[in-house]
C-alpha atoms as a PDB file:
ATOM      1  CA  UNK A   1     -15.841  12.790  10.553  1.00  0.00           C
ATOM      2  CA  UNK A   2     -15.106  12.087   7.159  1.00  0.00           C
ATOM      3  CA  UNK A   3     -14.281   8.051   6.023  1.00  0.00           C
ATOM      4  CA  UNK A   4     -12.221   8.949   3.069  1.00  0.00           C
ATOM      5  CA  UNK A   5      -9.436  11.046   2.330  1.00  0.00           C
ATOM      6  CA  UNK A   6     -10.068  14.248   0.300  1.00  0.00           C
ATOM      7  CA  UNK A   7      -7.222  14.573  -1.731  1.00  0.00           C
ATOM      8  CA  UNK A   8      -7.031  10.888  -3.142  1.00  0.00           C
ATOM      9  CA  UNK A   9     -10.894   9.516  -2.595  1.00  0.00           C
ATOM     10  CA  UNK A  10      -9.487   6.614  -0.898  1.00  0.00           C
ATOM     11  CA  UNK A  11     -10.772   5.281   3.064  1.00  0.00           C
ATOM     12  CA  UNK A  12      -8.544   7.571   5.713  1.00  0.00           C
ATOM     13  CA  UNK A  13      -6.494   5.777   7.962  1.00  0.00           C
ATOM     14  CA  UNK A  14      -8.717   6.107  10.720  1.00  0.00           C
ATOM     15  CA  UNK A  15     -11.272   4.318   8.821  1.00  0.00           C
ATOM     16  CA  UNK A  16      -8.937   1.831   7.265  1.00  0.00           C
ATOM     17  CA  UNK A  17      -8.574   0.894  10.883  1.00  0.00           C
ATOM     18  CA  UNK A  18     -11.776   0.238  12.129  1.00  0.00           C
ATOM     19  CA  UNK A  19     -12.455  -1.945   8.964  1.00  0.00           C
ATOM     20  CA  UNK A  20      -9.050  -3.878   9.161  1.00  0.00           C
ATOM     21  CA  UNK A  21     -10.075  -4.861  13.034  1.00  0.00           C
ATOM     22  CA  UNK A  22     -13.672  -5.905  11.752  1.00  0.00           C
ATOM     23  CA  UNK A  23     -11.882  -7.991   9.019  1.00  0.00           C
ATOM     24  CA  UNK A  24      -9.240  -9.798  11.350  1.00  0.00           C
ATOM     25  CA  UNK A  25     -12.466 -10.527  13.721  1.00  0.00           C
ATOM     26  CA  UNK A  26     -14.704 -12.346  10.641  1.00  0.00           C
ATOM     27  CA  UNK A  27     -11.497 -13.650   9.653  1.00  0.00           C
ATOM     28  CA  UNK A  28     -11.010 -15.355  12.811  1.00  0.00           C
ATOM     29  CA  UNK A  29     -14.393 -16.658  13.070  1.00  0.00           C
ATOM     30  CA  UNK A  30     -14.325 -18.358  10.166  1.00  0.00           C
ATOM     31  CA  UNK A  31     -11.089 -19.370  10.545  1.00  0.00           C
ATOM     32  CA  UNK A  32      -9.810 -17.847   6.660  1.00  0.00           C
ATOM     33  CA  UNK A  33      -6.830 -16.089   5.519  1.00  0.00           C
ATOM     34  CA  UNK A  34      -6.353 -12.353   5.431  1.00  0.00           C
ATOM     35  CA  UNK A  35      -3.295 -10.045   4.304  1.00  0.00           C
ATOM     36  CA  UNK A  36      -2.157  -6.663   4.463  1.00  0.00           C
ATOM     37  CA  UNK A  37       0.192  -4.582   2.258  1.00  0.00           C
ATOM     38  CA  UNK A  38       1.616  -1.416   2.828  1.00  0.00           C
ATOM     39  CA  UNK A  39       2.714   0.637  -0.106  1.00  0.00           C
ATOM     40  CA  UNK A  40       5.682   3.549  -0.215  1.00  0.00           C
ATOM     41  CA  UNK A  41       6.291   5.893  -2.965  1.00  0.00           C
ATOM     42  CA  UNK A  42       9.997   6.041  -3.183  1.00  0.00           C
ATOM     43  CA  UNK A  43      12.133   8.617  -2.818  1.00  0.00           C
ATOM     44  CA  UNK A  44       8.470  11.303  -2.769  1.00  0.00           C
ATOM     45  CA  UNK A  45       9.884  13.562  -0.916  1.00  0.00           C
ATOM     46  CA  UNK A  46      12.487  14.522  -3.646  1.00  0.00           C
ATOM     47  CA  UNK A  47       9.829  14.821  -5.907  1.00  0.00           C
ATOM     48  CA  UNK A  48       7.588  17.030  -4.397  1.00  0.00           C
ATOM     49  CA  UNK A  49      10.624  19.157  -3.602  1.00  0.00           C
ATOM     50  CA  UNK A  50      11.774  18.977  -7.069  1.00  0.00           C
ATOM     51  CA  UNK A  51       8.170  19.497  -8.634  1.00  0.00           C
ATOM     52  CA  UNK A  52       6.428  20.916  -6.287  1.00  0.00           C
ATOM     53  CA  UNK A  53       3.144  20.027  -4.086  1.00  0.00           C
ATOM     54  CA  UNK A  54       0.596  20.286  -6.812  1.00  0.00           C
ATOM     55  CA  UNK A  55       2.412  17.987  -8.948  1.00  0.00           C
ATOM     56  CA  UNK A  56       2.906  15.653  -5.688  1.00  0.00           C
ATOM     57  CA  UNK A  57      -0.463  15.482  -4.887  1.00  0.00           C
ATOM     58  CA  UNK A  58      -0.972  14.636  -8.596  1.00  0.00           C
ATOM     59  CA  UNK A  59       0.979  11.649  -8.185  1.00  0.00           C
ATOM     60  CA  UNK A  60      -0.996  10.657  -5.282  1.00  0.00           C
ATOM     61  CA  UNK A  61      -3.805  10.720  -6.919  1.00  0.00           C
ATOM     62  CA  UNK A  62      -2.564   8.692  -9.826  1.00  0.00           C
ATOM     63  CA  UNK A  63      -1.247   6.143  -7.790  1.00  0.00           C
ATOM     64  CA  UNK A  64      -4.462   5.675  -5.666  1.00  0.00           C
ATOM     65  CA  UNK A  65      -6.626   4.812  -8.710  1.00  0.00           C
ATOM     66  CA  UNK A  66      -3.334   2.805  -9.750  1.00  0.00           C
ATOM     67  CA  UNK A  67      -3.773   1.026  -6.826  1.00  0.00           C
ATOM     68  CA  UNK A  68      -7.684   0.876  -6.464  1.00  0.00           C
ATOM     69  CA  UNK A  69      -7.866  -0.448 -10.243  1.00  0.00           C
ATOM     70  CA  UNK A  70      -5.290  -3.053 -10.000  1.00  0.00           C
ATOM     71  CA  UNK A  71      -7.711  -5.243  -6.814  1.00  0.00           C
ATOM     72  CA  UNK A  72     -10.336  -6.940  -6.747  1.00  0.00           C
ATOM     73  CA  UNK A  73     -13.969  -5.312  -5.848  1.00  0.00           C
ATOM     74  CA  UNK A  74     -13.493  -7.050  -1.961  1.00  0.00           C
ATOM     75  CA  UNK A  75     -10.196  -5.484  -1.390  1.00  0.00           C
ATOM     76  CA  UNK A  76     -10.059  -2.288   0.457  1.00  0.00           C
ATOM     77  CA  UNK A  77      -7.237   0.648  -0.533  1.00  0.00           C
ATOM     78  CA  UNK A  78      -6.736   3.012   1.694  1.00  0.00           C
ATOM     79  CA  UNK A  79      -4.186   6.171   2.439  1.00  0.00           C
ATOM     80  CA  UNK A  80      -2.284   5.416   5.485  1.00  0.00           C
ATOM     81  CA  UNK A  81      -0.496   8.568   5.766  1.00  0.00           C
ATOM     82  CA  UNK A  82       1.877  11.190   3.243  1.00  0.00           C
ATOM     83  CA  UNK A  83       2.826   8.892   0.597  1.00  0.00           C
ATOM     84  CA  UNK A  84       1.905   5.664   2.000  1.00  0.00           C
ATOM     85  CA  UNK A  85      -1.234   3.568   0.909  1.00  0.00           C
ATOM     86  CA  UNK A  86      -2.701  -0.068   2.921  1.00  0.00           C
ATOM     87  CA  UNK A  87      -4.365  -2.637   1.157  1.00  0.00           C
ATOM     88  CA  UNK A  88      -6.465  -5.380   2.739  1.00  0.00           C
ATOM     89  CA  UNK A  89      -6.516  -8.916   0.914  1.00  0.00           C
ATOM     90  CA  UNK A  90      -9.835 -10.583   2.659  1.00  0.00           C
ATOM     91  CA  UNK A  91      -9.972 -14.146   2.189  1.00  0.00           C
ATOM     92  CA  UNK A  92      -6.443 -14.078   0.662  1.00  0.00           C
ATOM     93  CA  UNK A  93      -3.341 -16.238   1.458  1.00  0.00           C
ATOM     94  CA  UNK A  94      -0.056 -14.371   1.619  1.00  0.00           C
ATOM     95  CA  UNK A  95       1.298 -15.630  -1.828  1.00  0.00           C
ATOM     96  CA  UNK A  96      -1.765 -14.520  -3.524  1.00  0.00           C
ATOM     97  CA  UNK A  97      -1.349 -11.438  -2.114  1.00  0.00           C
ATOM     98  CA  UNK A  98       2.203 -10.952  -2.965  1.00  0.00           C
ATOM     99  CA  UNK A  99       1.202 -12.243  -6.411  1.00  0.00           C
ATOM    100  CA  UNK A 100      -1.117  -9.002  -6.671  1.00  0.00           C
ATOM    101  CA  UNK A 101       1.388  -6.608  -5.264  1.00  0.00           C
ATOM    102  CA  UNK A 102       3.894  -7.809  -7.725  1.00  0.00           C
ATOM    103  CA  UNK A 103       1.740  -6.814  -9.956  1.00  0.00           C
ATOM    104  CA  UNK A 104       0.891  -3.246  -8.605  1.00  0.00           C
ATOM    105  CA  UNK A 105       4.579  -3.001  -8.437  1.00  0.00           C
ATOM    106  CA  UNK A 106       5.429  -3.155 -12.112  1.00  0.00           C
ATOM    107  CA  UNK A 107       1.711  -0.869 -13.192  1.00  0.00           C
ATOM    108  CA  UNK A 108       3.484   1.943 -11.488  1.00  0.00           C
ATOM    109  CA  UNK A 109       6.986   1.169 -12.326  1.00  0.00           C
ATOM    110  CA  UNK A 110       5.664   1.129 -16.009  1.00  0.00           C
ATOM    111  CA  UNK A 111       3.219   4.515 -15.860  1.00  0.00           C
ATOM    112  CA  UNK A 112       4.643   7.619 -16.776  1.00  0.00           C
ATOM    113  CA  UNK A 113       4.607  10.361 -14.049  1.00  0.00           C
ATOM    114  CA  UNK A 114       5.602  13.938 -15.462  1.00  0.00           C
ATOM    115  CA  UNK A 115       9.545  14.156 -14.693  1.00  0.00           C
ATOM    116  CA  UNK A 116      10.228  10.444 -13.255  1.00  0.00           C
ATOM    117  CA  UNK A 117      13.235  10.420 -14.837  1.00  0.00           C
ATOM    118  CA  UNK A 118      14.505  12.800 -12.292  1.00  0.00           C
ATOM    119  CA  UNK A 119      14.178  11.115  -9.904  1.00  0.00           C
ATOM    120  CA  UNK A 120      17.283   9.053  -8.128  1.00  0.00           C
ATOM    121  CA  UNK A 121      16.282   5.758 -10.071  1.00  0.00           C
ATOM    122  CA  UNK A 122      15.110   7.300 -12.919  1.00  0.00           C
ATOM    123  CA  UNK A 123      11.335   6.373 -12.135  1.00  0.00           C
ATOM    124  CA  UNK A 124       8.622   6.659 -10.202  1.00  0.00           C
ATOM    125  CA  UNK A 125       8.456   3.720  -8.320  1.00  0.00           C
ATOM    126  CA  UNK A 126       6.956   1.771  -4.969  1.00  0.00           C
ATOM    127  CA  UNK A 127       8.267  -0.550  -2.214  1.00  0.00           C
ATOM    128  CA  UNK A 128       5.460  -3.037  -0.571  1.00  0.00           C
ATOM    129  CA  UNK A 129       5.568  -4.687   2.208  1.00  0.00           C
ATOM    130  CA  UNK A 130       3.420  -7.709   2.965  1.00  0.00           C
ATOM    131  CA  UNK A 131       2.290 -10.108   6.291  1.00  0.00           C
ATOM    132  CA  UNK A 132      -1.025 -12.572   6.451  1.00  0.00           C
ATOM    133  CA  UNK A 133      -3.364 -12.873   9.430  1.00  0.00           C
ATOM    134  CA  UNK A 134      -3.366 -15.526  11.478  1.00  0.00           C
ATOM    135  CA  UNK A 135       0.485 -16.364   9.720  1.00  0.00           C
ATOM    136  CA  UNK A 136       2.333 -13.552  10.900  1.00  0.00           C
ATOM    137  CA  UNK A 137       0.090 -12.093  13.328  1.00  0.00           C
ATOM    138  CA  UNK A 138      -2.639 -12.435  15.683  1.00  0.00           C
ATOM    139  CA  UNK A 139      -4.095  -8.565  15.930  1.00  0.00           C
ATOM    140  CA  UNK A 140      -4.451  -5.620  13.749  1.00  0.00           C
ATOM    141  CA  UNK A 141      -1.854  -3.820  15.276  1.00  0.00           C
ATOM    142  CA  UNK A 142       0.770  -6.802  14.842  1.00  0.00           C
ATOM    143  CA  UNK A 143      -0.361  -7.363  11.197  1.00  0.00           C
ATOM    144  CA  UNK A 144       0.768  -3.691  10.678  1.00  0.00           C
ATOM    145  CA  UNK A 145       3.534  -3.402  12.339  1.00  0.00           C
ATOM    146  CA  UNK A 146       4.704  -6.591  10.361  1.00  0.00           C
ATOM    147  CA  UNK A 147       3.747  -5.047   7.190  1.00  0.00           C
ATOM    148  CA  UNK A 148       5.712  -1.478   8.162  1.00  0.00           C
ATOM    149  CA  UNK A 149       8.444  -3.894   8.953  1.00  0.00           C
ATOM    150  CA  UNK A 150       8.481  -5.724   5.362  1.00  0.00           C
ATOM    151  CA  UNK A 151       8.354  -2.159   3.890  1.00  0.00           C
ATOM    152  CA  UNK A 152      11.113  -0.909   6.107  1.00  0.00           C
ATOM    153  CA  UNK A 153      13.195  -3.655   4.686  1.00  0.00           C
ATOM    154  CA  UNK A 154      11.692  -3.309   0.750  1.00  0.00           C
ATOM    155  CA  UNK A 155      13.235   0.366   1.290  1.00  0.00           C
ATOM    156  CA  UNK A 156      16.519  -0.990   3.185  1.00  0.00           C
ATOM    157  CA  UNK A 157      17.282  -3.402   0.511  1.00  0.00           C
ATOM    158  CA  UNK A 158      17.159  -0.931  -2.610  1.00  0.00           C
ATOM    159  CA  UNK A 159      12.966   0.225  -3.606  1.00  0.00           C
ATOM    160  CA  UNK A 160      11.411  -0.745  -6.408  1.00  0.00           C
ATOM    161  CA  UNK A 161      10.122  -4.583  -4.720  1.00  0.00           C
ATOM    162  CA  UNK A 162       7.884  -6.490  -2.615  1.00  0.00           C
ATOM    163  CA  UNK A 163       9.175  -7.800   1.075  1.00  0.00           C
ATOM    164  CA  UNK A 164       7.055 -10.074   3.093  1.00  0.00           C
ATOM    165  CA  UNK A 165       7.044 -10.682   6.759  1.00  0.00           C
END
């Protein structure tokens, strides 16, 4: 099987698993920070039904190298699923990682994407959610459920921002 994800180039989410348990076990050995984001496109699913798939998957793709360029060399980017992308912050307390996000947040905010301005906000944006190992959680699967529950409430509390755990 495959590590990476054909359309985008990033890991798959199977992969992105294995790794993120291998990093929360050195991270625990050596006793060191580690977070986790999970990134949303909002409101994708209007524009691939607006634009259609091609130009979806184009976006995909944009946002992946958005995403991979805007991290450092140790961080890993991964698709998680449809329009959702992981990133894993080794070494990295929580603000630092929100710092980064922040930052990821406004690149694709301020990249033009053929026909944003269709779109319900009138851009092309993400929502990120964020949680730190051992802070917020103890395993993988915590750490990602905290994340998908920091996203859940990026989306809940209007897009377009970064929600920690």
């Amino acid at each position: 099987l495959s590590i990476t994800d054909s359309l985008t180039q990033l890991y798959n989410r199977r992969h992105f698993e294995e790794l993120l348990s291998q990093y929360i076990e050195e991270a625990r050995k050596v006793n060191k920070p580690l977070s986790l984001a999970i990134c949303d496109i909002d409101f994708f699913k209007f524009y691939n039904d607006s634009n259609g798939h091609l130009a979806g998957d184009k976006v995909l793709k944009e946002i992946a190298n958005l995403l991979k360029r805007g991290v450092k060399g140790s961080d890993i980017v991964a698709r998680f699923g449809g329009e959702e992308f992981v990133i894993v912050f080794p070494d990295t307390i929580k603000e630092n990682a929100i710092k980064v996000c922040e930052a990821l947040r406004r690149t694709v905010k301020e990249y033009k994407f053929p026909h944003e301005e269709n779109q319900p906000n009138g851009d092309l944006t993400i929502s990120i959610g964020v949680a730190s190992f051992p802070e917020d959680a103890k395993s993988s699967t915590e750490l990602i459920r905290k994340a998908d529950l920091s996203l859940y409430m990026a989306k809940e509390s209007g897009r377009d921002r970064v929600v920690t755990a």
